[in-house]
C-alpha atoms as a PDB file:
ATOM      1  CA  UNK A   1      84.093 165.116  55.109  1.00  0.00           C
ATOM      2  CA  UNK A   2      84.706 168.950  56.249  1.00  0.00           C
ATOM      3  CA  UNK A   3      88.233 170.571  57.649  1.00  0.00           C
ATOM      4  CA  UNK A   4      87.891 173.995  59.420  1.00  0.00           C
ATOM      5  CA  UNK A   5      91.083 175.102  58.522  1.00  0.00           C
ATOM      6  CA  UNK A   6      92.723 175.375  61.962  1.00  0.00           C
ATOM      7  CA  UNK A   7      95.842 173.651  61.864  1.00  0.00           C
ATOM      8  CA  UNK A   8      96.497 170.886  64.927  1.00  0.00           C
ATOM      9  CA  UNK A   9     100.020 170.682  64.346  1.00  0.00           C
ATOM     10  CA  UNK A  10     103.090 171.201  61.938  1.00  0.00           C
ATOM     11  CA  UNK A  11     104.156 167.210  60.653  1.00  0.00           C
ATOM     12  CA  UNK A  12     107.237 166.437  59.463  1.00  0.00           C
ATOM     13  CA  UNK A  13     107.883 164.060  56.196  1.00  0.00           C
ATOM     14  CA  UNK A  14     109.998 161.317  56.842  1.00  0.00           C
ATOM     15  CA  UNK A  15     110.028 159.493  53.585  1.00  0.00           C
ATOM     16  CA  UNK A  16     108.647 159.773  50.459  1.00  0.00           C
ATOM     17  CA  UNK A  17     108.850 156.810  47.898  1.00  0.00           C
ATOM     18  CA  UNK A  18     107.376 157.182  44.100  1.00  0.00           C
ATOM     19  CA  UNK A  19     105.805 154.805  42.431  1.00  0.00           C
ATOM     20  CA  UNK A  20     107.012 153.275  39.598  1.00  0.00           C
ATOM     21  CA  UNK A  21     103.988 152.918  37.671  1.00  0.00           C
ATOM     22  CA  UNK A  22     103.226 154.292  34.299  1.00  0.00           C
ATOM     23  CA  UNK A  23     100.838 156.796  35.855  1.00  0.00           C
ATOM     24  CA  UNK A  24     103.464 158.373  38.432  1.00  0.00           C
ATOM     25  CA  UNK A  25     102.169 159.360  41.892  1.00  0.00           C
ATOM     26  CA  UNK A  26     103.614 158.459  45.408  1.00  0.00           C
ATOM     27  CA  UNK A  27     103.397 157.276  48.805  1.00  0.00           C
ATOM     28  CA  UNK A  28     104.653 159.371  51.771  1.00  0.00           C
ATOM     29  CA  UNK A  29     104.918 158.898  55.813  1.00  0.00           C
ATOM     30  CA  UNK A  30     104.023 161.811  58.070  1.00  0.00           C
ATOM     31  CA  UNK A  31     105.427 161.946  61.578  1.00  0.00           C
ATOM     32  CA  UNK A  32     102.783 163.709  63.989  1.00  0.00           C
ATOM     33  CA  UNK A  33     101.682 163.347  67.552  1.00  0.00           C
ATOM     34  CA  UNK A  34      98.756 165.375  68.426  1.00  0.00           C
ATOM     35  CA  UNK A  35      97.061 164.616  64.727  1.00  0.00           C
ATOM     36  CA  UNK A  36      97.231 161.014  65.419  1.00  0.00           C
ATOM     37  CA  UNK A  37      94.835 160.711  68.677  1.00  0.00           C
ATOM     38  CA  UNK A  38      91.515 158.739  67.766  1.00  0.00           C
ATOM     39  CA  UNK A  39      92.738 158.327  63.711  1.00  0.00           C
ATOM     40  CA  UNK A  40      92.308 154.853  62.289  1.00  0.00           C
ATOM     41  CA  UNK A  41      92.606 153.612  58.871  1.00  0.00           C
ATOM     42  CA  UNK A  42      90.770 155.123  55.685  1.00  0.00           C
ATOM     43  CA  UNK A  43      90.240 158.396  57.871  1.00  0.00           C
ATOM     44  CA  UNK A  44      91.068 161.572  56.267  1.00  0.00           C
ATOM     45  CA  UNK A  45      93.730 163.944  57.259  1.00  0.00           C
ATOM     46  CA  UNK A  46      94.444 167.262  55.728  1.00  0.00           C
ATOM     47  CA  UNK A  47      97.681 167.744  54.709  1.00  0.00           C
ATOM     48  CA  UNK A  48      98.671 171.185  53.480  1.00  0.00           C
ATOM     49  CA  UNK A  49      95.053 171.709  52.749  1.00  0.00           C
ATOM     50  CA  UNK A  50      94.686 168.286  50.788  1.00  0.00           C
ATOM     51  CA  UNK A  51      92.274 165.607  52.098  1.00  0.00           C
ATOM     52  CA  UNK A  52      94.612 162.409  52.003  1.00  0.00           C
ATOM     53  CA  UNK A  53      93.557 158.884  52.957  1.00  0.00           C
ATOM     54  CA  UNK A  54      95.660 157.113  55.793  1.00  0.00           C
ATOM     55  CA  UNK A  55      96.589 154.102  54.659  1.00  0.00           C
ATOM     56  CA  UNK A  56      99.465 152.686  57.092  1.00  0.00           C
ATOM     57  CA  UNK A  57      99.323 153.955  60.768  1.00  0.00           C
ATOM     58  CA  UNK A  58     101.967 153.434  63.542  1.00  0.00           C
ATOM     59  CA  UNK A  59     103.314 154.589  66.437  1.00  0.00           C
ATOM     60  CA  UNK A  60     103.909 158.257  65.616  1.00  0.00           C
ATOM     61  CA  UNK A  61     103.768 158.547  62.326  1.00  0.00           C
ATOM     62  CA  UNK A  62     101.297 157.704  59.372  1.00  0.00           C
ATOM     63  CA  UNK A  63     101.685 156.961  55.316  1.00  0.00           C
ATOM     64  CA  UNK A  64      98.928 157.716  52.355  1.00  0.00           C
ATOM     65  CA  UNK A  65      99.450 157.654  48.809  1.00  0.00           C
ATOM     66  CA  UNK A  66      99.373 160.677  46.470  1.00  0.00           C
ATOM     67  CA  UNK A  67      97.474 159.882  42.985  1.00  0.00           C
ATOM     68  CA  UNK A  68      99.042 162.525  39.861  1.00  0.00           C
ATOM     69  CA  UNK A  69      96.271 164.880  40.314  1.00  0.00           C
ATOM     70  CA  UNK A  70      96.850 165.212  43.102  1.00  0.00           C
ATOM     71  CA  UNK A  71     100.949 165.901  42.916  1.00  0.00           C
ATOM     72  CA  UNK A  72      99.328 167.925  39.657  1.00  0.00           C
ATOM     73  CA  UNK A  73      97.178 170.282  41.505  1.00  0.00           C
ATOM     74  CA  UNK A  74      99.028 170.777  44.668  1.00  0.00           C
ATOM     75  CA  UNK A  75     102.535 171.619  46.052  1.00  0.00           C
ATOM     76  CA  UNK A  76     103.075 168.120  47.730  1.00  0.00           C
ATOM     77  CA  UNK A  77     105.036 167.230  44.903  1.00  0.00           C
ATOM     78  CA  UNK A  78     107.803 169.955  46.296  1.00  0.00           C
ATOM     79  CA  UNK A  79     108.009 168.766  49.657  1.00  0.00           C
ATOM     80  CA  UNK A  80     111.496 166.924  50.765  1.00  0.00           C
ATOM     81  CA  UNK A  81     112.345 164.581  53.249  1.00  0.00           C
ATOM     82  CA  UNK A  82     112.220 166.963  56.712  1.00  0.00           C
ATOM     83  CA  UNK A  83     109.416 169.229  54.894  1.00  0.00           C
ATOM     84  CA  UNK A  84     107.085 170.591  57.638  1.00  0.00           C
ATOM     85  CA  UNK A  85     103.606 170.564  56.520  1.00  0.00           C
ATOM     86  CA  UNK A  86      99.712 171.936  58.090  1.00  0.00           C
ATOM     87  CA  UNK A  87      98.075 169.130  59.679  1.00  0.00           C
ATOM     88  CA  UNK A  88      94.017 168.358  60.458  1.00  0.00           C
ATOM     89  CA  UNK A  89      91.932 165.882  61.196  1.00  0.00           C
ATOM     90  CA  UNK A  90      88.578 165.959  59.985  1.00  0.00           C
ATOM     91  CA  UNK A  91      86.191 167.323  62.234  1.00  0.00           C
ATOM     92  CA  UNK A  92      84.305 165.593  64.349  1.00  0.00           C
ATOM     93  CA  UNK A  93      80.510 165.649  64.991  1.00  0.00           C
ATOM     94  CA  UNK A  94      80.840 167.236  68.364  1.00  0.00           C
ATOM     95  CA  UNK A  95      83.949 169.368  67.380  1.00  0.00           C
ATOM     96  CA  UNK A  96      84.073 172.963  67.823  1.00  0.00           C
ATOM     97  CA  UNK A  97      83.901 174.909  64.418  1.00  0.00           C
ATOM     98  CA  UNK A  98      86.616 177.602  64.129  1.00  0.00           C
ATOM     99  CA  UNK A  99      87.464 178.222  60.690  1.00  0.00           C
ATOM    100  CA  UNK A 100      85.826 178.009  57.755  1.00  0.00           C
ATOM    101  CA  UNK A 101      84.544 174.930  55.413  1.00  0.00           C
ATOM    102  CA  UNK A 102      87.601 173.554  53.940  1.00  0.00           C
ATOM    103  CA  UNK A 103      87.060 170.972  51.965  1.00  0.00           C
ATOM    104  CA  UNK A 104      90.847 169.775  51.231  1.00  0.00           C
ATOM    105  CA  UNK A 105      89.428 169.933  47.505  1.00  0.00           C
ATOM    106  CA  UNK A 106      92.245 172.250  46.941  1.00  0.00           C
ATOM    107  CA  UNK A 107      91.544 174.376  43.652  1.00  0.00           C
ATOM    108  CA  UNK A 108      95.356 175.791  42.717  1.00  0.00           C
ATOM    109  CA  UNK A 109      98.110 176.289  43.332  1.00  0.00           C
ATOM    110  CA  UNK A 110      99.209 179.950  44.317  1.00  0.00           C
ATOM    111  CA  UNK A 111     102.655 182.180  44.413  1.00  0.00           C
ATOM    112  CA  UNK A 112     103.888 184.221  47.379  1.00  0.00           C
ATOM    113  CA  UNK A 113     105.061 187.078  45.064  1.00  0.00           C
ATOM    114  CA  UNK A 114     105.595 189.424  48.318  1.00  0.00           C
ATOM    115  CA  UNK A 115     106.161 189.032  52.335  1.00  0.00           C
ATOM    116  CA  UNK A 116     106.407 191.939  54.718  1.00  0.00           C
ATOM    117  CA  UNK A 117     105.962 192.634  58.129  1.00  0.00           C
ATOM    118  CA  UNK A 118     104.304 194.997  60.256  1.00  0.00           C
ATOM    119  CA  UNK A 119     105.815 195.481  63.760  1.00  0.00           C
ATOM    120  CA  UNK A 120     104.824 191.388  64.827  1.00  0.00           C
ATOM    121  CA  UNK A 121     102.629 190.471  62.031  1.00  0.00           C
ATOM    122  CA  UNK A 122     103.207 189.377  58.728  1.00  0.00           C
ATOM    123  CA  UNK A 123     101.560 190.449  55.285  1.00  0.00           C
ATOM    124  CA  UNK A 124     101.215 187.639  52.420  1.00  0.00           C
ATOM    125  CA  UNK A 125     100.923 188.608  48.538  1.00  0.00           C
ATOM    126  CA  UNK A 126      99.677 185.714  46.666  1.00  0.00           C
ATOM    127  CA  UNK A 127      99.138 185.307  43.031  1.00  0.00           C
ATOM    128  CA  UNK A 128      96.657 182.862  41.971  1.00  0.00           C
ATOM    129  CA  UNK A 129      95.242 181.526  38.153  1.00  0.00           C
ATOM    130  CA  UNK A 130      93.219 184.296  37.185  1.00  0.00           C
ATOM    131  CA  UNK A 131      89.792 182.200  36.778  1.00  0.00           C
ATOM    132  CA  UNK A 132      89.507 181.470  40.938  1.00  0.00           C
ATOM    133  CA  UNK A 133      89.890 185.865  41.215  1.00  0.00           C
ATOM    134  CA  UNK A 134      86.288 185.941  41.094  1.00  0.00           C
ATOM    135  CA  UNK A 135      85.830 183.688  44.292  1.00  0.00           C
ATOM    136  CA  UNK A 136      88.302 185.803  46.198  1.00  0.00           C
ATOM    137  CA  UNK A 137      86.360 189.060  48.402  1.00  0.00           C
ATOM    138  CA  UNK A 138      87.188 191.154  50.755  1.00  0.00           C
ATOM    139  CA  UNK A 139      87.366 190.039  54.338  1.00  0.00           C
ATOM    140  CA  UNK A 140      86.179 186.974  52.668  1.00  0.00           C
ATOM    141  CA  UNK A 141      87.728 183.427  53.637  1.00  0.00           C
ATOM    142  CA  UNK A 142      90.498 181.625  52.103  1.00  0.00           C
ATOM    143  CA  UNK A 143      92.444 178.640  52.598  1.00  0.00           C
ATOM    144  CA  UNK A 144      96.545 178.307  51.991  1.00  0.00           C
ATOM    145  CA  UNK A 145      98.306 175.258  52.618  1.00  0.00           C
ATOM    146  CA  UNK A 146      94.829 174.308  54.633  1.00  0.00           C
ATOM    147  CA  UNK A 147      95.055 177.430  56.632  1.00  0.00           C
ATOM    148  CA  UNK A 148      91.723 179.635  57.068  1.00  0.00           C
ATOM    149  CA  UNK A 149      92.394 182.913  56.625  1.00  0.00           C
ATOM    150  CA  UNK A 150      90.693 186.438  56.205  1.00  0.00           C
ATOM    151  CA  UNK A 151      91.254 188.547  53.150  1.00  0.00           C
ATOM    152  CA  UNK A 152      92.557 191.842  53.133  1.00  0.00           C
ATOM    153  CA  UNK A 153      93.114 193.052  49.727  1.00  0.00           C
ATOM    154  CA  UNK A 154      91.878 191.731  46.608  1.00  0.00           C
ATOM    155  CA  UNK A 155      94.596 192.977  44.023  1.00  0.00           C
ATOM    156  CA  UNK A 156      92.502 192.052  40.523  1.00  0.00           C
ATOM    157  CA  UNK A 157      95.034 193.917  38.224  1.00  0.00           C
ATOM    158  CA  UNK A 158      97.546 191.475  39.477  1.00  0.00           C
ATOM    159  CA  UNK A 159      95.630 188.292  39.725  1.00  0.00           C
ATOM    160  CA  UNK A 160      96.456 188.476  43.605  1.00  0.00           C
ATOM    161  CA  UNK A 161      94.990 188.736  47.295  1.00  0.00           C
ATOM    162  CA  UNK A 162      96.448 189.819  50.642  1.00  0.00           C
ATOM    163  CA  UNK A 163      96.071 188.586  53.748  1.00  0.00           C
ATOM    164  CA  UNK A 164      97.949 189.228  57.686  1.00  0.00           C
ATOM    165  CA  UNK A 165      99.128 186.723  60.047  1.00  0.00           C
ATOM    166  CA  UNK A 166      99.845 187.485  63.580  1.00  0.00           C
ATOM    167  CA  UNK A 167     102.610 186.156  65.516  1.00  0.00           C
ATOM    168  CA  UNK A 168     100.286 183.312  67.429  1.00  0.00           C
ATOM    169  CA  UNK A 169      99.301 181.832  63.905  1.00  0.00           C
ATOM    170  CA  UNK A 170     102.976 182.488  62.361  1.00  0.00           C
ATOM    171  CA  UNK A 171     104.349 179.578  64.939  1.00  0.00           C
ATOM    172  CA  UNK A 172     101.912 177.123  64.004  1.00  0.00           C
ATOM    173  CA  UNK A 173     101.032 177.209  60.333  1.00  0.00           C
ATOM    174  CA  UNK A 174     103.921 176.148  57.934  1.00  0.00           C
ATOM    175  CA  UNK A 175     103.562 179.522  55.449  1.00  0.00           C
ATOM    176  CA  UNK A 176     105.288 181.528  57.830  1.00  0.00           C
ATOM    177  CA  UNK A 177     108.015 179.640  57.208  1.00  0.00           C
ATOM    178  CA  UNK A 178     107.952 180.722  53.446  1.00  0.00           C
ATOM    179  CA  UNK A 179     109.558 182.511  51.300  1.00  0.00           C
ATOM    180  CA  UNK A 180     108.723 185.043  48.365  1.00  0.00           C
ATOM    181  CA  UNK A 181     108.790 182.599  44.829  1.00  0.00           C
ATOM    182  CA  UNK A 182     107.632 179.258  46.736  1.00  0.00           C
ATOM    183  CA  UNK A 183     104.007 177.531  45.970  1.00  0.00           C
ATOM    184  CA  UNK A 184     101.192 177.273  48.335  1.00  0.00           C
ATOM    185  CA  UNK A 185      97.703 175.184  48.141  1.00  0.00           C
ATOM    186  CA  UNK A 186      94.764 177.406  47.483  1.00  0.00           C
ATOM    187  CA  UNK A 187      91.175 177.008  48.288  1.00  0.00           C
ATOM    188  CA  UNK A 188      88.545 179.367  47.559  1.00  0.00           C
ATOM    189  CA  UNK A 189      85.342 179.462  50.116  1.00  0.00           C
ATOM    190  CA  UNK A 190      82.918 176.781  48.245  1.00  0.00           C
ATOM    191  CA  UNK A 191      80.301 178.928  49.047  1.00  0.00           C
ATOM    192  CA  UNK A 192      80.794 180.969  46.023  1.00  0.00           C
ATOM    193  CA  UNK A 193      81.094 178.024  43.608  1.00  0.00           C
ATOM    194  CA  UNK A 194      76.895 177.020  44.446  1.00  0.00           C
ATOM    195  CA  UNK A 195      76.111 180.227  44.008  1.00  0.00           C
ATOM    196  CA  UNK A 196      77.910 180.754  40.272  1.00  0.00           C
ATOM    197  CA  UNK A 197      75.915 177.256  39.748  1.00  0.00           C
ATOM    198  CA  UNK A 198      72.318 178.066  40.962  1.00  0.00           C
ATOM    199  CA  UNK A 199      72.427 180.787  39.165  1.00  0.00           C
ATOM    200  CA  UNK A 200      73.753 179.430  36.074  1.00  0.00           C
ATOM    201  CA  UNK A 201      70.970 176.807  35.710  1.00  0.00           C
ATOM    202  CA  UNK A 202      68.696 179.718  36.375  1.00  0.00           C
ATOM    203  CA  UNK A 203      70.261 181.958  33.410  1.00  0.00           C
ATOM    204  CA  UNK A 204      71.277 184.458  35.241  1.00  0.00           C
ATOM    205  CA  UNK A 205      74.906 184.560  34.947  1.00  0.00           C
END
């Protein structure tokens, strides 16, 4: 199962209903047109960078449950009724491949400690757990909220990485739509995670 981390279309959350079980978690229904064309059943969506199960699909919308891990390790647990939220289907055999691999394994949860612009783009600060620094590189590629992007700055002092969105990719991805303080999903490239391994079992990290 592999996302590419370009975003089909903002959904909208239309209910969300927690479980009353000792264990917590949640179920919550999507509404989405263009995400929905070809999906049946136990396929996976990415939500927000998190690979989710469908497990009720209807007419315009579709429901999956979140386990506590997951409402643990990402920012679904913040969204609200009327939330907007990245959308992707997994990718198909014959699908074009414009991202990156995103796995919807996502690995943290990061801060947007700073937002400017520059004439029509935007610049992104975000501060991450210090043990995933060493996965972020320059011009390297990231995922937030399911989103590939490129890497502009990597800001080790303060745990943080930069990164620019133009105007096209601010109307379709829900981070533009941020602000400075709020949580997003973080992915690091994978690729970097079987390398620390091989060379681990080889002694020579």
């Amino acid at each position: 199962m592999v996302f590419t981390g370009i975003v089909e279309e903002l959904g909208t959350v239309i209910s969300i209903e927690k479980l009353d079980s000792e264990e917590g978690g949640a179920n919550m229904t999507i509404a989405a047109e263009r995400t929905l064309a070809g999906v049946s059943l136990g396929d996976s969506i990415s939500v927000n960078g998190t690979c989710l199960t469908v497990t009720t699909l209807e007419a315009g919308s579709f429901n999956f449950g979140l386990a506590p891990e997951t409402l643990r390790r990402t920012n679904l647990g913040d969204l609200k009724t009327g939330s907007k939220v990245n959308l992707e289907r997994s990718l198909a055999a014959d699908g074009r491949f414009g991202g990156h691999v995103v796995q919807g394994h996502v690995d943290c949860t990061g801060t947007i400690t700073d937002i400017r612009k520059e004439k029509d783009a935007i610049w992104f600060t975000i501060g991450i757990p210090r043990e995933y620094m060493k996965y972020v590189v320059e011009k390297g590629y990231v995922a937030v909220d399911g989103t590939s992007l490129t890497v502009c700055d990597v800001l080790d002092e303060q745990n943080s990485f930069t990164f620019m969105m133009i105007a096209y990719t601010q109307a379709h991805v829900v981070t533009a739509l941020k602000s400075k303080g709020d949580a997003v999903n973080v992915e690091v490239d994978i690729t970097g995670k079987y390398v620390e391994r091989i060379l681990a079992a080889k002694g020579l990290s």
